[in-house]
PDB file of N, CA and C in Angstrom:
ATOM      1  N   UNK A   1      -3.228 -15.563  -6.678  1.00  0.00           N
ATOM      2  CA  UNK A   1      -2.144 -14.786  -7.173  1.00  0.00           C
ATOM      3  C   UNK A   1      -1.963 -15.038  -8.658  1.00  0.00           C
ATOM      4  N   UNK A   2      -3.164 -15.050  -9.462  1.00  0.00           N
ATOM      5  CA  UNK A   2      -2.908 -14.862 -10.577  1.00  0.00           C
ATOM      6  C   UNK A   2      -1.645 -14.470 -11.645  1.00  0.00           C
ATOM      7  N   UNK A   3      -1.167 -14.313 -12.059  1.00  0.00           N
ATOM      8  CA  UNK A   3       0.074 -14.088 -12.756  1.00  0.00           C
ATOM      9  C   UNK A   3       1.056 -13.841 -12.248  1.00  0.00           C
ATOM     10  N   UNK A   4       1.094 -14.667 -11.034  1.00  0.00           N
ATOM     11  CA  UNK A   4       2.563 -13.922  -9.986  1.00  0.00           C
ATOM     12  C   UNK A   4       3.577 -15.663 -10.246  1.00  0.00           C
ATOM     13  N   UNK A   5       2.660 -16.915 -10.330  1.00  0.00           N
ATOM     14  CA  UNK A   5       3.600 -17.967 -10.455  1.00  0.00           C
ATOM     15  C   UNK A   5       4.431 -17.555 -11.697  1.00  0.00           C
ATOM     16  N   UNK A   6       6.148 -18.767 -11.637  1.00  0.00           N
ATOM     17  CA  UNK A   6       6.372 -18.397 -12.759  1.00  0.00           C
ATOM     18  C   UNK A   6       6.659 -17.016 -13.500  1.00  0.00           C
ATOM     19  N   UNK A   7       6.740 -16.124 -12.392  1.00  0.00           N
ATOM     20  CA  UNK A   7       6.838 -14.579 -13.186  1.00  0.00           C
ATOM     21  C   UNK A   7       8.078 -14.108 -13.293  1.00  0.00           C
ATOM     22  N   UNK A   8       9.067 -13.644 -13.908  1.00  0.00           N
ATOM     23  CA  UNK A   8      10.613 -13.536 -14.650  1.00  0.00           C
ATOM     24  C   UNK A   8      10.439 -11.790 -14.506  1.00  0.00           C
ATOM     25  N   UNK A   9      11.417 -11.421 -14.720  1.00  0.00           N
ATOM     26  CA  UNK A   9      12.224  -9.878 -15.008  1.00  0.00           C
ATOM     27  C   UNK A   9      10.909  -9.072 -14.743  1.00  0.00           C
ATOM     28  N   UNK A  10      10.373  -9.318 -13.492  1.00  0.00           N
ATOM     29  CA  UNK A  10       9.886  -7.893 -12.599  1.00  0.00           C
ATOM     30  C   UNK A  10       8.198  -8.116 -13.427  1.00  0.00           C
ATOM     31  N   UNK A  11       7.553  -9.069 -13.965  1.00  0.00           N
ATOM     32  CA  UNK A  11       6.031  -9.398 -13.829  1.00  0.00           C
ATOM     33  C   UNK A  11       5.431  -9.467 -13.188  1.00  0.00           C
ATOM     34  N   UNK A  12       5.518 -10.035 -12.343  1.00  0.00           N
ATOM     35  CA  UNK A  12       5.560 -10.255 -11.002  1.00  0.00           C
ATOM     36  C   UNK A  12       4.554  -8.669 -10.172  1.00  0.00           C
ATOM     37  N   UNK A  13       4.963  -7.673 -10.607  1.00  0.00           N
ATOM     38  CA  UNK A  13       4.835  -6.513  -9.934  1.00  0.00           C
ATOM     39  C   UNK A  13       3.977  -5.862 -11.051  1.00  0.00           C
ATOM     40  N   UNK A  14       3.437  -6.051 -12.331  1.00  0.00           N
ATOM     41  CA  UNK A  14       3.049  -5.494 -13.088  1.00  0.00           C
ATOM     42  C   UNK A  14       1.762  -5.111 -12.421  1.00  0.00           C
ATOM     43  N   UNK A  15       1.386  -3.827 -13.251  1.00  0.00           N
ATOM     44  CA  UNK A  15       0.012  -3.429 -12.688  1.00  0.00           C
ATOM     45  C   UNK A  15      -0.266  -2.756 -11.219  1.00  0.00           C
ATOM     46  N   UNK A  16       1.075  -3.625 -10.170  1.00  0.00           N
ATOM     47  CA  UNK A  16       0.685  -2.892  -8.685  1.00  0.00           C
ATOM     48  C   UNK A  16       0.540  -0.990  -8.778  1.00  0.00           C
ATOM     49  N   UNK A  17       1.260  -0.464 -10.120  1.00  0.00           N
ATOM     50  CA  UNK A  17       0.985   0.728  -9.927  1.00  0.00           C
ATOM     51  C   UNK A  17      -0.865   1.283 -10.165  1.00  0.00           C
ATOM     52  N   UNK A  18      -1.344   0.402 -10.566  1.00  0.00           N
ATOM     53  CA  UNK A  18      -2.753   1.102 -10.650  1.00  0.00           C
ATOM     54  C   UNK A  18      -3.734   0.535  -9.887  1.00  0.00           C
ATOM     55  N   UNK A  19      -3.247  -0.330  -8.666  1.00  0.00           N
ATOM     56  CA  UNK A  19      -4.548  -0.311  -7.534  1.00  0.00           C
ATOM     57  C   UNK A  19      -4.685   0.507  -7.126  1.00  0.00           C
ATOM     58  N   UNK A  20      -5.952  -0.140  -5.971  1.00  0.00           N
ATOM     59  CA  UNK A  20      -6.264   1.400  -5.185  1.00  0.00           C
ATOM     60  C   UNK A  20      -5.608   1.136  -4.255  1.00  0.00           C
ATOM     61  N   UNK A  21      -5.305   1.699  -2.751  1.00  0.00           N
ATOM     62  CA  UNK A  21      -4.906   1.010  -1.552  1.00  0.00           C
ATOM     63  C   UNK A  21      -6.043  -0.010  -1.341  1.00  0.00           C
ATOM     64  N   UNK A  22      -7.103  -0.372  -1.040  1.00  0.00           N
ATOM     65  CA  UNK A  22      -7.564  -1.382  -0.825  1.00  0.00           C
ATOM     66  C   UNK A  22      -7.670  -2.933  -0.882  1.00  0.00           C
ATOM     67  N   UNK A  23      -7.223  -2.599  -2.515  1.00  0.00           N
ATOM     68  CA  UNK A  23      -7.247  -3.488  -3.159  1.00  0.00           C
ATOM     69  C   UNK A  23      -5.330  -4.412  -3.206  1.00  0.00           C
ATOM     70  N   UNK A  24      -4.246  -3.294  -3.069  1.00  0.00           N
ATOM     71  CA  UNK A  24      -3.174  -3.937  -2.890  1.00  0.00           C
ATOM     72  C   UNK A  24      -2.924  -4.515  -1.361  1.00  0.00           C
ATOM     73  N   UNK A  25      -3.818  -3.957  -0.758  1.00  0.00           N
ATOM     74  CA  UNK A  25      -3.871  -4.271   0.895  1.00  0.00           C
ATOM     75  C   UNK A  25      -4.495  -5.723   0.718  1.00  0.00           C
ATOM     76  N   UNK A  26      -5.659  -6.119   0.227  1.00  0.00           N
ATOM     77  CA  UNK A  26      -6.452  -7.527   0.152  1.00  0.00           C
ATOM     78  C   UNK A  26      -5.231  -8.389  -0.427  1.00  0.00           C
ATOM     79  N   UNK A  27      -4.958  -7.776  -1.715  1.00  0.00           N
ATOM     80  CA  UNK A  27      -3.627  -8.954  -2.273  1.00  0.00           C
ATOM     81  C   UNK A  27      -2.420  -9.063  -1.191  1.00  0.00           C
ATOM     82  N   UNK A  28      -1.805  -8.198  -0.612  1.00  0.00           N
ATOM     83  CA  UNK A  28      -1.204  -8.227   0.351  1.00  0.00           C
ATOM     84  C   UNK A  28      -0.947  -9.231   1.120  1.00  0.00           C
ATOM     85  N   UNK A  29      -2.365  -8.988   2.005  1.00  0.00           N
ATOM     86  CA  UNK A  29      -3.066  -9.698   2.820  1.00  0.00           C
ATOM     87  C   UNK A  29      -2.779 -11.388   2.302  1.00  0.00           C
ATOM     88  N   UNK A  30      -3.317 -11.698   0.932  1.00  0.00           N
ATOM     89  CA  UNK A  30      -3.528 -13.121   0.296  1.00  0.00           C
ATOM     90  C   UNK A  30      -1.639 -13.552   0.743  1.00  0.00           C
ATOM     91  N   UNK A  31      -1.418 -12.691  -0.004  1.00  0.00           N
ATOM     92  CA  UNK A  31      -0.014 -13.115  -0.280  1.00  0.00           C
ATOM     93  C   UNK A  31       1.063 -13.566   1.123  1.00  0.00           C
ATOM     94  N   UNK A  32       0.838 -13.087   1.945  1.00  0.00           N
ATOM     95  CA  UNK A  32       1.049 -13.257   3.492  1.00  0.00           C
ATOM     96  C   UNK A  32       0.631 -14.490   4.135  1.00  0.00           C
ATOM     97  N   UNK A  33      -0.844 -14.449   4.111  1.00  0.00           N
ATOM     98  CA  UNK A  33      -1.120 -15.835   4.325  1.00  0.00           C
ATOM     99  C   UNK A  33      -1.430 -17.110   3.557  1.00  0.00           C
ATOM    100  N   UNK A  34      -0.699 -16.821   2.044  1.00  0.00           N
ATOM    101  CA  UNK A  34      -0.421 -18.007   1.479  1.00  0.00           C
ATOM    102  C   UNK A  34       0.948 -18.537   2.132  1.00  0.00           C
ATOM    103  N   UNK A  35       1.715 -17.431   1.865  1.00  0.00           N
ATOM    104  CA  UNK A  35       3.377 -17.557   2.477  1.00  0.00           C
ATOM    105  C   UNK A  35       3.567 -18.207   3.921  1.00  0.00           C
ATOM    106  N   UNK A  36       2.990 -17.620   4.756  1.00  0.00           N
ATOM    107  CA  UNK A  36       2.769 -18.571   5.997  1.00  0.00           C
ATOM    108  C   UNK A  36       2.328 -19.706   5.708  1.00  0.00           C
ATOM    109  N   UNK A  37       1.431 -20.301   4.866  1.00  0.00           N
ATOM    110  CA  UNK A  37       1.388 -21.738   5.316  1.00  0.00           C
ATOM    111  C   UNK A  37       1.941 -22.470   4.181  1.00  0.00           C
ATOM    112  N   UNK A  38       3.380 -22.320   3.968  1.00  0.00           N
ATOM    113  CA  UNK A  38       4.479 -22.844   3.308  1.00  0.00           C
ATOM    114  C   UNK A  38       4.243 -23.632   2.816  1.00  0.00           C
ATOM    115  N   UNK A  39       2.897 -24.020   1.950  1.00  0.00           N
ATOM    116  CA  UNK A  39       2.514 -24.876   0.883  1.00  0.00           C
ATOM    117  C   UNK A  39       3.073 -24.190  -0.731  1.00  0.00           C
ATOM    118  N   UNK A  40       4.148 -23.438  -0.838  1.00  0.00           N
ATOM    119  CA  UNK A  40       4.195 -22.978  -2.005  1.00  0.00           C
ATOM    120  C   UNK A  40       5.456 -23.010  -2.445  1.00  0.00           C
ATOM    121  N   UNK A  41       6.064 -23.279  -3.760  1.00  0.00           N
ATOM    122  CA  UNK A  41       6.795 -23.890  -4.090  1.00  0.00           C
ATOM    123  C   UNK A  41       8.012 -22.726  -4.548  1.00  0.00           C
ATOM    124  N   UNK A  42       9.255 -23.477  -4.098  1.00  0.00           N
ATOM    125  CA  UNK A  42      10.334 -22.370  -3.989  1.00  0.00           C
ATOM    126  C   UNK A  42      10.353 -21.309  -4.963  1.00  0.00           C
ATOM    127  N   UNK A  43      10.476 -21.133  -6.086  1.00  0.00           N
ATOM    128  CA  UNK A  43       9.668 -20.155  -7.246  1.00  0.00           C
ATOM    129  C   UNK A  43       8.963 -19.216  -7.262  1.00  0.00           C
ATOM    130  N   UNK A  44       7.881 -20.131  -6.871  1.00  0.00           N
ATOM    131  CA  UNK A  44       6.416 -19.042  -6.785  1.00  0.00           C
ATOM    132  C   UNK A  44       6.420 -18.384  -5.501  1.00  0.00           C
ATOM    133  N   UNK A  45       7.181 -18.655  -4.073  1.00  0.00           N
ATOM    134  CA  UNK A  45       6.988 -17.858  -3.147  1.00  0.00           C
ATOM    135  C   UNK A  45       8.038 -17.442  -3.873  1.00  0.00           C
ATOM    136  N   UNK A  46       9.076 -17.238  -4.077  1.00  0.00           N
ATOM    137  CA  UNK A  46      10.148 -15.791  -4.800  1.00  0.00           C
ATOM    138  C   UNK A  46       9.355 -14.963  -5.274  1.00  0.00           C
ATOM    139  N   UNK A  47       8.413 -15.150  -6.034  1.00  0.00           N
ATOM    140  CA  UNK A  47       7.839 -14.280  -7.397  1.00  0.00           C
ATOM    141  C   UNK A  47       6.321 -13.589  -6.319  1.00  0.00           C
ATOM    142  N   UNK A  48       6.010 -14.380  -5.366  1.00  0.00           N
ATOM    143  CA  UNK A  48       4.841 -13.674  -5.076  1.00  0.00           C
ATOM    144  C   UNK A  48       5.446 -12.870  -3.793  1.00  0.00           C
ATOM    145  N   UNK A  49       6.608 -13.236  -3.324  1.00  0.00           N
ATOM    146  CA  UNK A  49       7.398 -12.075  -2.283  1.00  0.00           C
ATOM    147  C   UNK A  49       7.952 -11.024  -2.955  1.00  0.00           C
ATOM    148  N   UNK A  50       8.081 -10.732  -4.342  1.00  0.00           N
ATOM    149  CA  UNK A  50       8.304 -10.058  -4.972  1.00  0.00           C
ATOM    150  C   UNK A  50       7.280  -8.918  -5.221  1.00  0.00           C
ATOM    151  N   UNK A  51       6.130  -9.793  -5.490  1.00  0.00           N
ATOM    152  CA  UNK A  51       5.075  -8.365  -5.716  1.00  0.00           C
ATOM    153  C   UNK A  51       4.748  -8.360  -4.426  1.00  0.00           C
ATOM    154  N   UNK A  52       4.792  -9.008  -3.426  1.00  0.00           N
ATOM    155  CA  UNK A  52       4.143  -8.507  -2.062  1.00  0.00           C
ATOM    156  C   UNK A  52       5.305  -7.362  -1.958  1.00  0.00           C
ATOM    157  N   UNK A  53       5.858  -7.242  -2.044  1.00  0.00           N
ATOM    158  CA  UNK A  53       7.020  -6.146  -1.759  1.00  0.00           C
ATOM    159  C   UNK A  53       6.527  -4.869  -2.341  1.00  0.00           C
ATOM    160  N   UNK A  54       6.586  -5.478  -4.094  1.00  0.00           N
ATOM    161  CA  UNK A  54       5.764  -4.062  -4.592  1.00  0.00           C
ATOM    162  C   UNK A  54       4.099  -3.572  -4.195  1.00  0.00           C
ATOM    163  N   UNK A  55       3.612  -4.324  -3.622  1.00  0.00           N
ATOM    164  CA  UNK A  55       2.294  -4.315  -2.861  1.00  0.00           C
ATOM    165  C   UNK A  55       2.540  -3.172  -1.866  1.00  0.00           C
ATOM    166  N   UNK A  56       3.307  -3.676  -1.393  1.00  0.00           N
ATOM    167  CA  UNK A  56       3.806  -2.842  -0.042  1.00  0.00           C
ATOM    168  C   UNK A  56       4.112  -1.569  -0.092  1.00  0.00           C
ATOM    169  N   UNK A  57       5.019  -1.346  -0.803  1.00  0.00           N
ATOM    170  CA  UNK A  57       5.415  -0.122  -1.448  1.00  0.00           C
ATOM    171  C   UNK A  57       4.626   0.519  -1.631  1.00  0.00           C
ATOM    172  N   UNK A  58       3.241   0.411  -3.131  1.00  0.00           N
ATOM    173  CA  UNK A  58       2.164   1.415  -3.557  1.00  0.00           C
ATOM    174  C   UNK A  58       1.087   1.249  -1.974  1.00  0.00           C
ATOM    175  N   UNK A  59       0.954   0.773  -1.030  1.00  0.00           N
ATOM    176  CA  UNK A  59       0.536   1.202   0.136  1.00  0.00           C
ATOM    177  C   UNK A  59       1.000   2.372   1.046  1.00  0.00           C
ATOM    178  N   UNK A  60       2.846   2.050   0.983  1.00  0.00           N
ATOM    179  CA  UNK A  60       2.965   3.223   1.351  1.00  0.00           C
ATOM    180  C   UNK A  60       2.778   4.253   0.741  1.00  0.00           C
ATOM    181  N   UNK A  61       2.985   4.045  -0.758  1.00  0.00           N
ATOM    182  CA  UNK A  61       2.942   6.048  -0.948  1.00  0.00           C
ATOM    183  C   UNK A  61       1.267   6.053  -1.131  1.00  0.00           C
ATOM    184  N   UNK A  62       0.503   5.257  -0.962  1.00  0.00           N
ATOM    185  CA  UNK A  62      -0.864   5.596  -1.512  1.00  0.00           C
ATOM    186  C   UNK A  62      -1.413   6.513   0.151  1.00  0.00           C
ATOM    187  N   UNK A  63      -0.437   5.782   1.335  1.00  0.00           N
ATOM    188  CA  UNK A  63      -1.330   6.140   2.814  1.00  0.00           C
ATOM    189  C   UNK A  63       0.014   7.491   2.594  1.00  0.00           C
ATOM    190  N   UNK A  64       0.913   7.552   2.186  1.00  0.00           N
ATOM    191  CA  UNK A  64       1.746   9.407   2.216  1.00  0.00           C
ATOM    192  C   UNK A  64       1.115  10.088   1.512  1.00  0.00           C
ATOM    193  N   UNK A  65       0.524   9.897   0.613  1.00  0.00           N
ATOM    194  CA  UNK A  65      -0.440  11.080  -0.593  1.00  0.00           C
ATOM    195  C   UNK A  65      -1.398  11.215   0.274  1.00  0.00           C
ATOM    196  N   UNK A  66      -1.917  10.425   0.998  1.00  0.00           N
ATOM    197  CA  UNK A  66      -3.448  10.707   2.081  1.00  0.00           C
ATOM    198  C   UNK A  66      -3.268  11.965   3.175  1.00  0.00           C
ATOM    199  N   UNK A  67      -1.749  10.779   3.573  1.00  0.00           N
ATOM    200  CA  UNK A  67      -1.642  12.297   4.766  1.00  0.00           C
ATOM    201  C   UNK A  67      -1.260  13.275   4.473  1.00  0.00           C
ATOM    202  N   UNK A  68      -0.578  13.492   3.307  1.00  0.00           N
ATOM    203  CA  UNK A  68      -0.377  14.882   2.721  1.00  0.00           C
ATOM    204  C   UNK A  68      -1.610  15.638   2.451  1.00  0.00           C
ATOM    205  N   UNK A  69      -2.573  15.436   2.251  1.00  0.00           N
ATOM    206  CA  UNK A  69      -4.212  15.715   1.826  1.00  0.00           C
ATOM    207  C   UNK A  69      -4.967  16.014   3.441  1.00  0.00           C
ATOM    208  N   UNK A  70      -4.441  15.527   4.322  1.00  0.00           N
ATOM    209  CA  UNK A  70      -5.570  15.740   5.561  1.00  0.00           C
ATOM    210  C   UNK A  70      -5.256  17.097   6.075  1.00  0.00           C
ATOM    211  N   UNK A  71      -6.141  17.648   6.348  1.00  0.00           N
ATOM    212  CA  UNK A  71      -6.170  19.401   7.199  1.00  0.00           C
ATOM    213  C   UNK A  71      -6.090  19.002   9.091  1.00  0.00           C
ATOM    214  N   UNK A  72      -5.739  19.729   9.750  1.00  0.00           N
ATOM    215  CA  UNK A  72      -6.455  20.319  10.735  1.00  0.00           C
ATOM    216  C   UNK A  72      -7.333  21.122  11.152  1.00  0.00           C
ATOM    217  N   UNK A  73      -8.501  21.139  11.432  1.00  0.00           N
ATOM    218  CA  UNK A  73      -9.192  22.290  11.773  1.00  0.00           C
ATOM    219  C   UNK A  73      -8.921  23.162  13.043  1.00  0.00           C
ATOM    220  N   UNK A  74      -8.422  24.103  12.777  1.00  0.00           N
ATOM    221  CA  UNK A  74      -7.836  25.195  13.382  1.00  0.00           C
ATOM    222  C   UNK A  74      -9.085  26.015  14.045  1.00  0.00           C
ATOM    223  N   UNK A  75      -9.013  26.530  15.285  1.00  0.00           N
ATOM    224  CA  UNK A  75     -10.181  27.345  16.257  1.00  0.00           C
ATOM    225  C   UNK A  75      -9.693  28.296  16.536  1.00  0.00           C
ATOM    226  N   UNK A  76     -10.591  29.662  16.623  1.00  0.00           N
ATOM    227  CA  UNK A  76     -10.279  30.870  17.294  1.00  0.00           C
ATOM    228  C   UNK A  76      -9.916  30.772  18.853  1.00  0.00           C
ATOM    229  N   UNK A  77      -9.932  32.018  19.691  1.00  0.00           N
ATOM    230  CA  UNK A  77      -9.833  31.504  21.048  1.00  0.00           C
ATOM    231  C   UNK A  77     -10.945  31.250  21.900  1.00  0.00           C
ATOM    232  N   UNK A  78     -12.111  31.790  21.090  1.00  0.00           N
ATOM    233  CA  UNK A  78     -13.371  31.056  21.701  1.00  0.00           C
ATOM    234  C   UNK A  78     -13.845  29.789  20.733  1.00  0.00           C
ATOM    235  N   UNK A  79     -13.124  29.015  20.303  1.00  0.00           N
ATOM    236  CA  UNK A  79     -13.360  27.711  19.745  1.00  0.00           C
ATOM    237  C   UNK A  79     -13.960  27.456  19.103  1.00  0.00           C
ATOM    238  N   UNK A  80     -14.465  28.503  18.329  1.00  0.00           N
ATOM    239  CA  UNK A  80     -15.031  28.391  16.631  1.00  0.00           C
ATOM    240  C   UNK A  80     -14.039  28.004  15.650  1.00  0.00           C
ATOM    241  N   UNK A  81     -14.539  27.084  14.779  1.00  0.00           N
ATOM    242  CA  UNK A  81     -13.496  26.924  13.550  1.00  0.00           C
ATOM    243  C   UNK A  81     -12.940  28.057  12.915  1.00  0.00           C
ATOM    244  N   UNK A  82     -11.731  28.105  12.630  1.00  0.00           N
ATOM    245  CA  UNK A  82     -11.429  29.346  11.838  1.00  0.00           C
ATOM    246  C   UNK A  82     -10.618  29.003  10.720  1.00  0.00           C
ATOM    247  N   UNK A  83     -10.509  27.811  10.512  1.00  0.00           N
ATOM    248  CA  UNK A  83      -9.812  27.412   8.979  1.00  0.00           C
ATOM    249  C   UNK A  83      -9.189  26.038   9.531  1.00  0.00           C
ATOM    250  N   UNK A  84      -8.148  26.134   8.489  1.00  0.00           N
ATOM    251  CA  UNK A  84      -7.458  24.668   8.635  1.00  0.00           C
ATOM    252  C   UNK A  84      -6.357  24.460   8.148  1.00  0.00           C
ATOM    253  N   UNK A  85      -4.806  23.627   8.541  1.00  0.00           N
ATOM    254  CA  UNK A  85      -4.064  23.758   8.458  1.00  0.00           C
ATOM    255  C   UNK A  85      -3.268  22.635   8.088  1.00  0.00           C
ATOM    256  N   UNK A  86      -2.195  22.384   7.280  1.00  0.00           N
ATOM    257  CA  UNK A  86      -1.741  21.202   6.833  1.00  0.00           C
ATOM    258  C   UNK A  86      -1.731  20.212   8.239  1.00  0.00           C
ATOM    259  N   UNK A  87      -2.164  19.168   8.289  1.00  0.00           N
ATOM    260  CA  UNK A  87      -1.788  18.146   9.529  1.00  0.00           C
ATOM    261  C   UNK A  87      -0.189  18.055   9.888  1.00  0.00           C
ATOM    262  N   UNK A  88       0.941  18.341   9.205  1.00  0.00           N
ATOM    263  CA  UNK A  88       2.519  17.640   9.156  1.00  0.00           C
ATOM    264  C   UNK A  88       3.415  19.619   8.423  1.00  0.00           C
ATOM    265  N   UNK A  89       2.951  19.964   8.996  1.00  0.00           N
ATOM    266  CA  UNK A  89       3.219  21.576   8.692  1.00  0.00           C
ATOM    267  C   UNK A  89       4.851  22.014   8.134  1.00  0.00           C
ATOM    268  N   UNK A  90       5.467  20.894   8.777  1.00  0.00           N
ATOM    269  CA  UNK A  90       6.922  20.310   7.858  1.00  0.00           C
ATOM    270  C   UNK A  90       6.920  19.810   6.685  1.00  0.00           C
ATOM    271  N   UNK A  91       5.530  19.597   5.983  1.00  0.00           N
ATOM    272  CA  UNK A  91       5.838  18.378   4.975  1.00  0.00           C
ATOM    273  C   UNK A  91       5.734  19.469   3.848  1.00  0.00           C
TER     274      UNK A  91
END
């Protein structure tokens, strides 16, 4: 967790806006199971529950921009494709 010890007025979170999902998912991930094994010092788990939070966050909207992007493929009545249709037709 590179620049997360020690991090003051929202550093802590810098940058989470330009991962990919993958990559805030792996830090995520770190950050979780550093926190579970409560070797970390009152501070630095503040500051790294902090960006795990903002971690969390650019996951969600990174997996809502996805599903906004997925189609259905839509079939005639003899079950040929015939186009495709927002997946969430509410959204």
């Amino acid at each position: 967790m590179a620049g997360a010890s020690g991090a003051k007025g929202g550093t802590a979170v810098a940058g989470v806006e330009n991962l990919s999902f993958e990559q805030a998912l792996a830090e995520l991930e770190a950050i979780v199971a550093n926190l579970e094994r409560g070797n970390v010092p009152l501070e630095e788990s503040i500051a790294i529950y902090e960006r795990g939070e903002a971690l969390k966050q650019r996951c969600e909207a990174l997996l809502k921009a996805a599903e906004a992007r997925v189609e259905t493929i839509t079939r005639d009545a003899a079950g040929r494709p015939a186009g495709t249709q927002p997946l969430d037709p509410d959204a």
